[in-house]
N, C-alpha and C. Protein backbone atom coordinates (compact mmCIF):
# COMPACT_ATOMS: atom_id res chain seq x y z
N UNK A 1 -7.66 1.97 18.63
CA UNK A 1 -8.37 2.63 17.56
C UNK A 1 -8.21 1.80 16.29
N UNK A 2 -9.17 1.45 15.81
CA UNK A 2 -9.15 1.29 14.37
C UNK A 2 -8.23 1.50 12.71
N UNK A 3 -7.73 0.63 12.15
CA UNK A 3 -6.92 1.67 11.56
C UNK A 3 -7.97 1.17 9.68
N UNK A 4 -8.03 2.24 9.39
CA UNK A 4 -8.17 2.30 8.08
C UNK A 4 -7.68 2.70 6.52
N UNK A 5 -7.54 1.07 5.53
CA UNK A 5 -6.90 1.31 4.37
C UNK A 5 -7.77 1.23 3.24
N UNK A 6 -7.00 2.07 2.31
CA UNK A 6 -8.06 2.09 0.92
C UNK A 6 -7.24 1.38 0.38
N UNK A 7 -7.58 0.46 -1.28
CA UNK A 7 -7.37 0.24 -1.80
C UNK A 7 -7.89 0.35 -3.52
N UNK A 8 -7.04 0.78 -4.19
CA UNK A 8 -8.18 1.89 -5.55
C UNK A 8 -6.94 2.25 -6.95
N UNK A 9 -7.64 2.90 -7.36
CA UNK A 9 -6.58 3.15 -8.78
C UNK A 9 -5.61 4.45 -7.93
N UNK A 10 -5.09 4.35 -8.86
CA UNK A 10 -3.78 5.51 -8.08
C UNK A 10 -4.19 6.94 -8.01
N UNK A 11 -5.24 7.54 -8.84
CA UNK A 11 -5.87 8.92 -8.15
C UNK A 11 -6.54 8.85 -7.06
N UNK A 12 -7.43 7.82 -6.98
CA UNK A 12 -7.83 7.46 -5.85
C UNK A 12 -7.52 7.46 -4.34
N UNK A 13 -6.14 6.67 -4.54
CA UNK A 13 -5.28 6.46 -3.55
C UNK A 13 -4.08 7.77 -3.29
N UNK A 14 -4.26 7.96 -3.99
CA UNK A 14 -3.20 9.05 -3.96
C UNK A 14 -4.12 10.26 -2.95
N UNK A 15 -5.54 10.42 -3.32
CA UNK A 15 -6.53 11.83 -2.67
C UNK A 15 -6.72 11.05 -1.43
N UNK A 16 -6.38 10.19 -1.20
CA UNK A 16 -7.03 9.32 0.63
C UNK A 16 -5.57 9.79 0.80
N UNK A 17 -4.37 9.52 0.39
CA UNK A 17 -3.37 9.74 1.45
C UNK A 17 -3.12 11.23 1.28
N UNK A 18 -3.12 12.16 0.62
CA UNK A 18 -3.31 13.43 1.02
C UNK A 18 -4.49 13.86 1.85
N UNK A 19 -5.77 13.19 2.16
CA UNK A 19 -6.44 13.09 3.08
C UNK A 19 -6.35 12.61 4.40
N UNK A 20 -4.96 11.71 4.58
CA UNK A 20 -4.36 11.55 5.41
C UNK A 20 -4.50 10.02 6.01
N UNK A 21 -5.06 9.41 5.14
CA UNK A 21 -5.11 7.67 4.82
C UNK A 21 -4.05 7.51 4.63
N UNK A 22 -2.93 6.64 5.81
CA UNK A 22 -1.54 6.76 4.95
C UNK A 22 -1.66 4.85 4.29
N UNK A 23 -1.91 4.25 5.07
CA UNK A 23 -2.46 2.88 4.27
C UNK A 23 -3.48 2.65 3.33
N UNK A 24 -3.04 2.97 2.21
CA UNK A 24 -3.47 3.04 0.61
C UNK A 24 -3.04 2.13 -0.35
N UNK A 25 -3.36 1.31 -0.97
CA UNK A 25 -2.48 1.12 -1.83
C UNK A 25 -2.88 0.85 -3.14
N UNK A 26 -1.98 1.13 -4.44
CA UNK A 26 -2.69 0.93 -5.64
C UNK A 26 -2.92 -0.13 -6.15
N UNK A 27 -4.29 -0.32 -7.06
CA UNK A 27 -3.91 -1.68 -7.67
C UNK A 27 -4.81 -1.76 -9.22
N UNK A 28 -5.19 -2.80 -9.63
CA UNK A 28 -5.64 -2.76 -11.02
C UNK A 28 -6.97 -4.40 -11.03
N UNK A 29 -7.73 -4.42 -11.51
CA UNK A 29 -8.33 -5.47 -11.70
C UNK A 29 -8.12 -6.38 -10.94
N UNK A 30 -6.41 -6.79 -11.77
CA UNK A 30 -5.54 -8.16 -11.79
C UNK A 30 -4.85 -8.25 -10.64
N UNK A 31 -4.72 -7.26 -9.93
CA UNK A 31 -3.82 -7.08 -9.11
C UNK A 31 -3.89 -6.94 -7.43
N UNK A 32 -5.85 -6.26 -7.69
CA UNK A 32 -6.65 -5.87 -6.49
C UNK A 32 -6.63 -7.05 -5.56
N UNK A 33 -6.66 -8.84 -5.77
CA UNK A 33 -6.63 -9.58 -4.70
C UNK A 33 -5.28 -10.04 -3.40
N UNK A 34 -4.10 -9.50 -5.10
CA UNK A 34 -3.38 -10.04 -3.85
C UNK A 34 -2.81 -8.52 -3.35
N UNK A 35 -3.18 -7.25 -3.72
CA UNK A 35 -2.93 -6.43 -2.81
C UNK A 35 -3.79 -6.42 -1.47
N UNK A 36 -4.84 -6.75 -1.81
CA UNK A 36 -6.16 -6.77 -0.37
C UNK A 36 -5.27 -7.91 0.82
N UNK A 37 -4.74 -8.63 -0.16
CA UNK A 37 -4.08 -9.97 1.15
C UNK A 37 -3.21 -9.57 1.56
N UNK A 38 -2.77 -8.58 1.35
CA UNK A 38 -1.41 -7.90 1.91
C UNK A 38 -2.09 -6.88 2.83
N UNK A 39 -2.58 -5.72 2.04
CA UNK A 39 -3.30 -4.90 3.36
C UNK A 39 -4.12 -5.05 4.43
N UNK A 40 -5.23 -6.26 3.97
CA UNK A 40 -5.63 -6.53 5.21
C UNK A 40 -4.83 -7.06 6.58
N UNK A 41 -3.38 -7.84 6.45
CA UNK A 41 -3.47 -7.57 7.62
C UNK A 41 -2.15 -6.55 8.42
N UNK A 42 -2.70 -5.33 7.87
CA UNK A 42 -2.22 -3.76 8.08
C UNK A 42 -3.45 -3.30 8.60
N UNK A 43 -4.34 -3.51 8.82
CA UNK A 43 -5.68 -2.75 8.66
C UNK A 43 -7.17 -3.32 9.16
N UNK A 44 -7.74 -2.57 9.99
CA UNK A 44 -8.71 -3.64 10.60
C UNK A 44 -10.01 -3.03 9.48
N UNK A 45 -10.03 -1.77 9.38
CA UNK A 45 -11.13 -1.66 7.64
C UNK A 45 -10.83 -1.45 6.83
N UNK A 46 -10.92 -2.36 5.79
CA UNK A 46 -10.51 -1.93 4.02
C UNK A 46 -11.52 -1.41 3.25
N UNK A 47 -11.08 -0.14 2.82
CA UNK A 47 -11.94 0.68 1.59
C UNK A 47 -11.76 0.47 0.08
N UNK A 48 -12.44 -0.57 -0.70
CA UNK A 48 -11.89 -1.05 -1.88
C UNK A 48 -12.82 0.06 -2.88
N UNK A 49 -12.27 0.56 -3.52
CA UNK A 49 -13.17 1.40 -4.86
C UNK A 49 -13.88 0.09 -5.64
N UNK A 50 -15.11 0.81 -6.38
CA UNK A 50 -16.04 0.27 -6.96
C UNK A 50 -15.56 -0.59 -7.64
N UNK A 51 -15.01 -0.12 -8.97
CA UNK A 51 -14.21 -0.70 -9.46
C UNK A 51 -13.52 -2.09 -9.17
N UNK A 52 -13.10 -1.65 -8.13
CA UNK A 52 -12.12 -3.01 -8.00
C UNK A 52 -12.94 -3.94 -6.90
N UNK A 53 -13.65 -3.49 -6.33
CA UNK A 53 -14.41 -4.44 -5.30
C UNK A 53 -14.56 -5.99 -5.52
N UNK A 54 -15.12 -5.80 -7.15
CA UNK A 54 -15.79 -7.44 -7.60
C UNK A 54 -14.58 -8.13 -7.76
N UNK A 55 -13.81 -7.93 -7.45
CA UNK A 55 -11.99 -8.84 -7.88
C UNK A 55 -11.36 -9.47 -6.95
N UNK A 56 -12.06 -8.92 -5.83
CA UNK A 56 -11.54 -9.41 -4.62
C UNK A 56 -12.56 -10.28 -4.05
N UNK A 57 -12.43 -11.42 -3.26
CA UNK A 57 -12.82 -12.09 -2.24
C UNK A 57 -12.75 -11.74 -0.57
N UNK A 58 -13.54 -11.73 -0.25
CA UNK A 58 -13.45 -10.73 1.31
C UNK A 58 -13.17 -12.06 1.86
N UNK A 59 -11.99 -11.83 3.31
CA UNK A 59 -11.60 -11.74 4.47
C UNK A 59 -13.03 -11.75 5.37
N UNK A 60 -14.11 -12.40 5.59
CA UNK A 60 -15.16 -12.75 6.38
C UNK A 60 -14.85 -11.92 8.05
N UNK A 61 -13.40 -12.18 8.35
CA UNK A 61 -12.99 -11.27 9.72
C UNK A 61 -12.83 -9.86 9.35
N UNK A 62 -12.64 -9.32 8.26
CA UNK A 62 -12.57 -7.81 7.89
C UNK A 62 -13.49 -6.90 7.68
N UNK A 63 -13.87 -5.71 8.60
CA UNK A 63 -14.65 -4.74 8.00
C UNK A 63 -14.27 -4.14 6.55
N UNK A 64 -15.30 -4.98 5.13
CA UNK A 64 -14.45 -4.52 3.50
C UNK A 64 -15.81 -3.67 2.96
N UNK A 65 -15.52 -2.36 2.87
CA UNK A 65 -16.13 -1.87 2.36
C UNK A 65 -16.61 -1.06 0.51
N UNK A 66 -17.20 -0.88 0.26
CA UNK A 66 -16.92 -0.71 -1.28
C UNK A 66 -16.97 1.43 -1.56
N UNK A 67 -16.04 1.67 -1.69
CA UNK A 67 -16.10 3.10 -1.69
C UNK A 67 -16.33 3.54 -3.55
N UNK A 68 -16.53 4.66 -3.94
CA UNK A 68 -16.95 5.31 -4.99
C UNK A 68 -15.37 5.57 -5.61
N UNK A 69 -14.72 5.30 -6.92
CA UNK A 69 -14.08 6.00 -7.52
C UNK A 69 -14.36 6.71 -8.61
N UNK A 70 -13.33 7.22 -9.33
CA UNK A 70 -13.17 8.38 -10.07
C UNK A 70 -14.30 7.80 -11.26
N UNK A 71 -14.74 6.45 -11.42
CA UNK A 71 -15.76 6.48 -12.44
C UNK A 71 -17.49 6.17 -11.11
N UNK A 72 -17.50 6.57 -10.36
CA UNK A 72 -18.38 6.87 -9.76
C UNK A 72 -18.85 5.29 -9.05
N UNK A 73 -19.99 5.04 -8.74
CA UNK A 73 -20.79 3.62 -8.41
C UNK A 73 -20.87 3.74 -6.75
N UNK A 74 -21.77 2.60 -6.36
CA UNK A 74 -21.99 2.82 -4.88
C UNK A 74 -22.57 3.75 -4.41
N UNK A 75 -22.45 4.22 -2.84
CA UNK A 75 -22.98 4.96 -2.01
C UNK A 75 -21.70 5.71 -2.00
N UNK A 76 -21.91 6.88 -2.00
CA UNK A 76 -21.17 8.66 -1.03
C UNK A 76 -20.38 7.88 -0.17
N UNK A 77 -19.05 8.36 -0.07
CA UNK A 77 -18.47 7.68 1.64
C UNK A 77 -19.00 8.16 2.82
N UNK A 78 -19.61 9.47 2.50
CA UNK A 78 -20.24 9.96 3.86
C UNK A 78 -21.73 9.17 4.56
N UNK A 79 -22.40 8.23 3.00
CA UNK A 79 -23.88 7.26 3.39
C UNK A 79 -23.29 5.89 3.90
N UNK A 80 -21.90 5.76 3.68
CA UNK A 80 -21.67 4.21 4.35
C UNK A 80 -20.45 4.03 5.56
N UNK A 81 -19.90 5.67 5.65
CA UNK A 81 -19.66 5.72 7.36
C UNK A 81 -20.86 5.70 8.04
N UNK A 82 -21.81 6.48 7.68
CA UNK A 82 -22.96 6.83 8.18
C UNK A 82 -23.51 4.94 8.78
N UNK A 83 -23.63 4.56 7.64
CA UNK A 83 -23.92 3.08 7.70
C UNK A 83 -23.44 1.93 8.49
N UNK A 84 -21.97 2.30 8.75
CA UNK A 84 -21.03 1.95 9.29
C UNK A 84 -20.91 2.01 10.57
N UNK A 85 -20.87 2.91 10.77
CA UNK A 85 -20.99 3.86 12.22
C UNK A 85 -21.93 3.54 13.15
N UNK A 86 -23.41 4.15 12.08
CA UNK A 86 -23.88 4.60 12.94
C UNK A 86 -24.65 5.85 13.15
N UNK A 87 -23.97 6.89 12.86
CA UNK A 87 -24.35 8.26 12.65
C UNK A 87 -23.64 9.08 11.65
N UNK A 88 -24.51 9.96 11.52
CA UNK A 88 -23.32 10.89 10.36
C UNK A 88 -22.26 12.04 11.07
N UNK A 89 -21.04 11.41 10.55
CA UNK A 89 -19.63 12.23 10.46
C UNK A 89 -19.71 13.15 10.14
N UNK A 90 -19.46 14.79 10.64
CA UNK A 90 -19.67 16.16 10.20
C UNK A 90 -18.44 16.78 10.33
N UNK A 91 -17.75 17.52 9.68
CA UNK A 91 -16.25 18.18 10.14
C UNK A 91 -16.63 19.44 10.21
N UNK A 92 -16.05 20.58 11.73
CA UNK A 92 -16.37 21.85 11.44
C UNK A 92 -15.59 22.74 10.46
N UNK A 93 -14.51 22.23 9.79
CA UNK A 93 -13.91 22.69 8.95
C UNK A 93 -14.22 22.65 7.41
């Protein structure tokens, strides 16, 4: 199975691992590349917030995706699993 990490400002990261993302980690601008070089290889998909996306240089072997933070940007995470995937993810809960 796949394992998936975010990487984002610390509210961010903090609501994925109470979501149950336990590979999260925080970072800042300055800080977002060499945390990505560390998590990626923890992690076969990285979820980088908007924000921090443009700071990093992608890993060409990594599924890196750009997720929405607390100042918004991008696609819904539910339009780029969807994207991702394949189909759309529904929870009956």
């Amino acid at each position: 199975m796949a394992t998936i990490a975010v990487i984002g400002d610390e509210i961010t990261v903090l609501g994925m691992k109470l979501a149950g993302i336990e590979k999260s980690a925080a970072a800042t601008p300055e800080t977002a590349q060499s945390v990505y070089d560390i998590v990626k290889e923890e992690a076969d998909i990285l979820a980088v917030t908007h924000t921090l996306f443009g700071s990093i240089t992608q890993d060409p072997e990594k599924i890196t995706v750009s997720i929405p933070d607390m100042n918004g940007g991008g696609d819904t995470v539910s339009e780029i699993v969807k994207r991702v995937v394949g189909f759309e993810v529904k929870s009956d809960g």
